[in-house]
N, C-alpha and C. Protein backbone atom coordinates (compact mmCIF):
# COMPACT_ATOMS: atom_id res chain seq x y z
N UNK A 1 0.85 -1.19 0.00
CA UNK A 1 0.00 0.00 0.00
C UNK A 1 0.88 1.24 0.00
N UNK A 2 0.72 2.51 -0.69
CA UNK A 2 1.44 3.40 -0.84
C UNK A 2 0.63 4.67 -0.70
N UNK A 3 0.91 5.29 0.20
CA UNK A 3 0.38 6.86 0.51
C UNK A 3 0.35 7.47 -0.31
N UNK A 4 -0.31 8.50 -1.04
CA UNK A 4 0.34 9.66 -2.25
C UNK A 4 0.03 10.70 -1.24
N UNK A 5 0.78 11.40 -0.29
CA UNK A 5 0.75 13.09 0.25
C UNK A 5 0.75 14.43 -0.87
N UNK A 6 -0.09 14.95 -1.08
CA UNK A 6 0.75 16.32 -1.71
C UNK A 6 0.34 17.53 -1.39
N UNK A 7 0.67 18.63 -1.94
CA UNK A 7 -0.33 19.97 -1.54
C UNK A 7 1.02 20.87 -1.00
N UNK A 8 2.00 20.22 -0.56
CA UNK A 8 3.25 21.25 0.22
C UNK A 8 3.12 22.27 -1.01
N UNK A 9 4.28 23.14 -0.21
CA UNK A 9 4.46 24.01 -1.31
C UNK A 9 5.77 25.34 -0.45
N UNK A 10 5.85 26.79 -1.11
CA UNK A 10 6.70 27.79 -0.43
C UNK A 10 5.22 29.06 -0.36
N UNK A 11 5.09 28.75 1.00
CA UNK A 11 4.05 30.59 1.35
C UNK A 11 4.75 30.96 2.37
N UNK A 12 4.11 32.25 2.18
CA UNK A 12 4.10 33.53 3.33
C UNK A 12 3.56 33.10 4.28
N UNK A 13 4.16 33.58 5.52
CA UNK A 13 3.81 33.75 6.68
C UNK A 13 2.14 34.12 6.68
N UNK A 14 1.05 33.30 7.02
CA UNK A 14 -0.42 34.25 7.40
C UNK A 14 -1.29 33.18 6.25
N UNK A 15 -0.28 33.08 5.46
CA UNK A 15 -1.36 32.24 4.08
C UNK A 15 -1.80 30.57 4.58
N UNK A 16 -2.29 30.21 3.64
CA UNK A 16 -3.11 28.89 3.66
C UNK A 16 -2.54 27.72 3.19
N UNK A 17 -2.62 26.22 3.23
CA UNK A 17 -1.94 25.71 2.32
C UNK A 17 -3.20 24.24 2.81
N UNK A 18 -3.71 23.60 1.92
CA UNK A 18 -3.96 22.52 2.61
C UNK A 18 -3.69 20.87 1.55
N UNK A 19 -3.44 20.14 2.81
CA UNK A 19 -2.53 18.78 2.41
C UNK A 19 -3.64 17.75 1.80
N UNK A 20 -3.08 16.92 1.04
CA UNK A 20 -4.26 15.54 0.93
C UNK A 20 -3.15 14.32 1.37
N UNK A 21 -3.90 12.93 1.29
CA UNK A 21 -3.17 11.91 1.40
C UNK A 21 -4.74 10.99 1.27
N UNK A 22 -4.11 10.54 -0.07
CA UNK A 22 -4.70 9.45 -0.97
C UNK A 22 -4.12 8.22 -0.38
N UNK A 23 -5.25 7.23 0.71
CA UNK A 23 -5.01 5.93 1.46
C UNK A 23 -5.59 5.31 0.84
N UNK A 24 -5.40 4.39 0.08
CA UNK A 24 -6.24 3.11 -0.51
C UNK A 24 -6.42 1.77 0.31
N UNK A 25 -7.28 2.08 1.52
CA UNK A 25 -6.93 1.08 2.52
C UNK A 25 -8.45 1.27 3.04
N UNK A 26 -8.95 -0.03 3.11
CA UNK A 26 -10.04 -0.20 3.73
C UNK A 26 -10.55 0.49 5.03
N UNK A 27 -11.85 1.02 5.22
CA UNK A 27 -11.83 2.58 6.02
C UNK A 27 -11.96 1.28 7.20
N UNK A 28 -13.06 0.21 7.00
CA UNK A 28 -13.35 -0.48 8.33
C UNK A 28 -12.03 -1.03 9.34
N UNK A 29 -10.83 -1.05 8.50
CA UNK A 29 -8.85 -1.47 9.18
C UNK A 29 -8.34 -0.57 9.51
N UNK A 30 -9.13 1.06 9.66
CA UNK A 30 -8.31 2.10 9.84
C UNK A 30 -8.55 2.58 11.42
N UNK A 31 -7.58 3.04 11.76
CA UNK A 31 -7.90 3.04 13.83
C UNK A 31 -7.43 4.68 13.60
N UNK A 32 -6.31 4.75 12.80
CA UNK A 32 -6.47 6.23 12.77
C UNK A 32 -5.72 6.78 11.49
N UNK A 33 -5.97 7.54 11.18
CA UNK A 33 -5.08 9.03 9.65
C UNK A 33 -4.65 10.05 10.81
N UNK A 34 -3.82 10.28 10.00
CA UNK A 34 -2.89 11.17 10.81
C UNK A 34 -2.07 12.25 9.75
N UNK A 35 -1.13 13.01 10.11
CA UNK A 35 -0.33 13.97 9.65
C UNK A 35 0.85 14.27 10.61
N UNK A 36 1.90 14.08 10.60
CA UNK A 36 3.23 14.34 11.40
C UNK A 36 3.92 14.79 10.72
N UNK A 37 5.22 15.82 11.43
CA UNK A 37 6.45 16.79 10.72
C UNK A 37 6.95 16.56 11.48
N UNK A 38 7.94 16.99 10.32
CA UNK A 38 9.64 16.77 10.93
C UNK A 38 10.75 17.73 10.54
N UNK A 39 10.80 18.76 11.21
CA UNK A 39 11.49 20.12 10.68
C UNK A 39 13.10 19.24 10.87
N UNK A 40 14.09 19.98 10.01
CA UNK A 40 15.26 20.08 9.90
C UNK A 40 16.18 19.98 11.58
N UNK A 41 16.76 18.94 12.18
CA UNK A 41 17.24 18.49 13.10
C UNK A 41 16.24 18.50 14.32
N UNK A 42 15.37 18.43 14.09
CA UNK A 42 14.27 18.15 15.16
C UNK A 42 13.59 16.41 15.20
N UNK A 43 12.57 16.35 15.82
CA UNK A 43 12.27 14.71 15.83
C UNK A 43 10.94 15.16 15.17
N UNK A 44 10.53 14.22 14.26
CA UNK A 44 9.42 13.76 13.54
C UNK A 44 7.91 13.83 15.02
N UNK A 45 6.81 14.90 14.79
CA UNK A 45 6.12 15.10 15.93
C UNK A 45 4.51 14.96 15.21
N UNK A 46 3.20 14.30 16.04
CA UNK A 46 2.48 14.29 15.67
C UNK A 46 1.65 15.88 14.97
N UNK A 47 0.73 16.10 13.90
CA UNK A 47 0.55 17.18 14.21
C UNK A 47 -1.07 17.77 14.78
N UNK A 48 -2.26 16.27 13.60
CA UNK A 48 -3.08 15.96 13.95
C UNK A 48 -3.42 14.78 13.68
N UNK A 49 -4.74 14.24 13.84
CA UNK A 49 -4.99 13.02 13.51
C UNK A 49 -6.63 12.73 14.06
N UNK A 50 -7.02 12.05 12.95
CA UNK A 50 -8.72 11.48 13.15
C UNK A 50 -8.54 10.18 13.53
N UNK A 51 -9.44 9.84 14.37
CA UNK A 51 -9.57 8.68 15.13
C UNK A 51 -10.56 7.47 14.51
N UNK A 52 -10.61 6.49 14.33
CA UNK A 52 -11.81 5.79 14.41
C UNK A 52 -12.88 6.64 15.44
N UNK A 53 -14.20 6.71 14.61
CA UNK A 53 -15.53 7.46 15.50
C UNK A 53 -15.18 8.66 14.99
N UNK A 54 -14.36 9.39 14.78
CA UNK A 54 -14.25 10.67 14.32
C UNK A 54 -13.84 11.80 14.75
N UNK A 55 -13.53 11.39 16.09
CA UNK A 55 -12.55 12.56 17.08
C UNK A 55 -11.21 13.12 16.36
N UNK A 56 -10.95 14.11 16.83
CA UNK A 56 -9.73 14.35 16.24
C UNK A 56 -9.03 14.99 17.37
N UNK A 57 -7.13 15.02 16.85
CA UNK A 57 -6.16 15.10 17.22
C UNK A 57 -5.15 16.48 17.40
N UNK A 58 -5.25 17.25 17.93
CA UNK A 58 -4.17 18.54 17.56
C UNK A 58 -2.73 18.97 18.39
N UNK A 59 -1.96 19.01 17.77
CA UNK A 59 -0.97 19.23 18.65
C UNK A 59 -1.20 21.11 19.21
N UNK A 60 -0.74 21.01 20.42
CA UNK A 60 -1.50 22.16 21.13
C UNK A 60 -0.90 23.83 19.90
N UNK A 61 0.54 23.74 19.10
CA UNK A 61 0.48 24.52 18.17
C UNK A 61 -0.01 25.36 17.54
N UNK A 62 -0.92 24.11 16.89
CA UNK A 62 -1.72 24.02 15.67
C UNK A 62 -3.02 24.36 15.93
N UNK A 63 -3.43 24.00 16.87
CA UNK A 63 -4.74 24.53 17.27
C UNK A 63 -5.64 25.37 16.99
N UNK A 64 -6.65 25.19 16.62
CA UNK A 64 -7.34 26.94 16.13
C UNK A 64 -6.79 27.24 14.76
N UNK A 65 -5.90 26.48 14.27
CA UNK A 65 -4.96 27.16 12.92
C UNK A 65 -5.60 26.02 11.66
N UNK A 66 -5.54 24.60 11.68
CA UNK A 66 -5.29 23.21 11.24
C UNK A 66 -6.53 22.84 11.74
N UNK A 67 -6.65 22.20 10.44
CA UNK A 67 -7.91 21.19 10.38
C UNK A 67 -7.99 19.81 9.92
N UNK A 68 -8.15 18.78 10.01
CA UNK A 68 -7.95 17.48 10.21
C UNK A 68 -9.40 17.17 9.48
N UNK A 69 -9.24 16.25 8.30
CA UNK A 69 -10.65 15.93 7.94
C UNK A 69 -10.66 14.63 6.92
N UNK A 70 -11.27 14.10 7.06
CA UNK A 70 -11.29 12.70 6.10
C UNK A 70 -12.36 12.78 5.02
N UNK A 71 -12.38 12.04 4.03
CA UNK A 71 -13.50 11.74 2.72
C UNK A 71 -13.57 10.37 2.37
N UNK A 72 -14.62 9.78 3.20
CA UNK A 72 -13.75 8.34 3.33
C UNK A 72 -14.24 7.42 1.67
N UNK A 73 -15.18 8.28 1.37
CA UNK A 73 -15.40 7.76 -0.08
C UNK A 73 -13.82 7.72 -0.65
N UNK A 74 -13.23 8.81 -0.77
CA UNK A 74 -12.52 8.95 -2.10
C UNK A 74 -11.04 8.56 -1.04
N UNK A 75 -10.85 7.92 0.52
CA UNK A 75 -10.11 7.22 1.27
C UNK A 75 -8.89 8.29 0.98
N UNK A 76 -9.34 9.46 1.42
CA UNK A 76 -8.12 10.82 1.07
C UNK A 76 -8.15 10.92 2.68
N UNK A 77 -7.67 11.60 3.05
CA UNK A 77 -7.46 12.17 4.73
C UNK A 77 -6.29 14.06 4.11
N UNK A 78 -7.42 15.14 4.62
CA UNK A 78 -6.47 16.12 4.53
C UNK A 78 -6.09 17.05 5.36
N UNK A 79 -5.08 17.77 5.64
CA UNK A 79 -5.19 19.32 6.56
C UNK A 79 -5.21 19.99 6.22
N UNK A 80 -6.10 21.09 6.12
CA UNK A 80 -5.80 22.48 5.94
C UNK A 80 -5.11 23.12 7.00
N UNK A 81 -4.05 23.86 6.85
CA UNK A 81 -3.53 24.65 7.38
C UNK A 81 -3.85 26.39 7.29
N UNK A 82 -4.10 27.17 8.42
CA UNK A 82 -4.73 28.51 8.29
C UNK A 82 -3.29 29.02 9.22
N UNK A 83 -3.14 30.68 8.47
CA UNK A 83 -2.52 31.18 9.29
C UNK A 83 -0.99 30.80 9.73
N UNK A 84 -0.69 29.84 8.60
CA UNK A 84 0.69 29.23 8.59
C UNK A 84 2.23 30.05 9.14
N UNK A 85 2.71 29.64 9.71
CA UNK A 85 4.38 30.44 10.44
C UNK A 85 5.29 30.04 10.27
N UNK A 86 6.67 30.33 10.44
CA UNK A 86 7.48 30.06 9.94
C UNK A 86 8.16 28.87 11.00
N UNK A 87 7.83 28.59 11.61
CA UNK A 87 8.00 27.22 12.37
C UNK A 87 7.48 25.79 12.04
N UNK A 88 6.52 26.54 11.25
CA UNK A 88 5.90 25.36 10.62
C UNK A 88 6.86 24.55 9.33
N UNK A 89 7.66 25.43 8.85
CA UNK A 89 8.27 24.62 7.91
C UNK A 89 8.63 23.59 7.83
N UNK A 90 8.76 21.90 7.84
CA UNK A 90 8.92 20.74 7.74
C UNK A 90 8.74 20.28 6.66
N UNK A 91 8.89 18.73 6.62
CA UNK A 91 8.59 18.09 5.72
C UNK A 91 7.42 17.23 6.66
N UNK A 92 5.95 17.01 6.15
CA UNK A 92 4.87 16.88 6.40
C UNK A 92 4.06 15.38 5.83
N UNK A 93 4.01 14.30 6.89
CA UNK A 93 4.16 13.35 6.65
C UNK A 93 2.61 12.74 7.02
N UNK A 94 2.09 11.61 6.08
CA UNK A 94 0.72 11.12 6.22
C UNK A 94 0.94 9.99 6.99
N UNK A 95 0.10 9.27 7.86
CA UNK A 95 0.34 7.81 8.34
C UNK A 95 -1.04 7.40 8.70
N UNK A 96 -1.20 6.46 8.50
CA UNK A 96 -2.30 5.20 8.58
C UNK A 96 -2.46 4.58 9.78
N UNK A 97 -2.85 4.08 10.36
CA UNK A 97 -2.89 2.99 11.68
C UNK A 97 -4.14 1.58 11.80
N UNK A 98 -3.52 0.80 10.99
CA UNK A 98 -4.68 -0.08 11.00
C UNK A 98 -4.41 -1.24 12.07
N UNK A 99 -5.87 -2.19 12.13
CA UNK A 99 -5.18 -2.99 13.04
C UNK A 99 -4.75 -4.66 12.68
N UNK A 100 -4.41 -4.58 11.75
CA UNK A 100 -3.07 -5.82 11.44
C UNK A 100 -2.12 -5.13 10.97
N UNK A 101 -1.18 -6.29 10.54
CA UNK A 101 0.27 -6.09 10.24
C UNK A 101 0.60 -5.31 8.91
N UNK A 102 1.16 -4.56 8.82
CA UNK A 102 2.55 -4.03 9.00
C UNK A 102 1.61 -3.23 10.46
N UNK A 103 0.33 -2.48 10.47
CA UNK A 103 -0.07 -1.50 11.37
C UNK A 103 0.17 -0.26 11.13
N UNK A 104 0.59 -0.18 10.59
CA UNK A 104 0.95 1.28 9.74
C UNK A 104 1.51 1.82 8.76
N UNK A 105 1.71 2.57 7.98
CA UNK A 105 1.79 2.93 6.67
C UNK A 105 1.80 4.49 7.11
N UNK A 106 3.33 5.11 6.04
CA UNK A 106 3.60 6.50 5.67
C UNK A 106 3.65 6.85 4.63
N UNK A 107 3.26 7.98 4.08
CA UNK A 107 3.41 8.93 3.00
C UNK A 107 4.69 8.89 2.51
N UNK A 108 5.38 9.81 1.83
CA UNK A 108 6.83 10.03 1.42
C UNK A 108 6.96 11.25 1.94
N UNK A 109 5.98 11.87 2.64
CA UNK A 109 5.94 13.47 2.85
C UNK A 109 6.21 14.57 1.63
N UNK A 110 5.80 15.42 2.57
CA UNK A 110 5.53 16.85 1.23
C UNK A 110 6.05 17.79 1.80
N UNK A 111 7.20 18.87 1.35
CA UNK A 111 7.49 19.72 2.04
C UNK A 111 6.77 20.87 2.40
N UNK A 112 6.88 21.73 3.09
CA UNK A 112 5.97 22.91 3.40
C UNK A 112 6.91 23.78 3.73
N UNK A 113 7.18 24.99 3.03
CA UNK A 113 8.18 26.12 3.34
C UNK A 113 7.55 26.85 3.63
N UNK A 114 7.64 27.92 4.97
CA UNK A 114 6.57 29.18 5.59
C UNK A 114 7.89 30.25 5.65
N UNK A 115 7.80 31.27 4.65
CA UNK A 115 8.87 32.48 4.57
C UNK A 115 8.32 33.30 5.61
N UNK A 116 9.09 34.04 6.31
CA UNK A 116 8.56 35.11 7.18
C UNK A 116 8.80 36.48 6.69
């Protein structure tokens, strides 16, 4: 199974950008979609993530900014990002969580550059 992430891109500080990730994975094996970054010498950090039932995930950040949303027809999972900063810059990674084996599955990530 192979993630397709895309949507990164280079904005301004304040602008918008929002991500997809095309999962071709049965919605009823999915426990959770997610989105994690990993800026330049830092550790790879959750950022949000939808749950089985439909709760969702925010890292305290992002909050109020990022939106977390699934289409489970077309088995995409995306974020919009509002109000983007320059901390945000990473490379921006999709992941899966089902419950058999492998158990999870990543994107290739997409970069996201935020100029200030």
């Amino acid at each position: 199974v192979q993630l397709q992430a895309s949507g990164g891109g280079l904005v301004q500080a304040g602008e918008s950008l929002r991500l997809s990730c095309a999962a071709p994975i049965m919605i009823f094996s999915i426990n959770m979609m997610g989105w994690y970054r990993q800026a330049p010498g830092k550790q790879r950090e959750l950022v949000a993530a939808i749950v089985r039932g439909g709760s969702t995930i925010y890292a305290d950040s992002v909050k109020g900014r990022f939106t977390i949303s699934r289409d489970n027809a077309k088995g995409t999972v995306y974020l919009q990002m509002n109000s983007l900063k320059p901390e945000g810059t990473a490379n921006y990674y999709c992941n899966v969580k089902i419950q058999a084996r492998p158990y999870e599955y990543w994107g290739q990530g997409t970069l996201v550059t935020v100029s200030s």
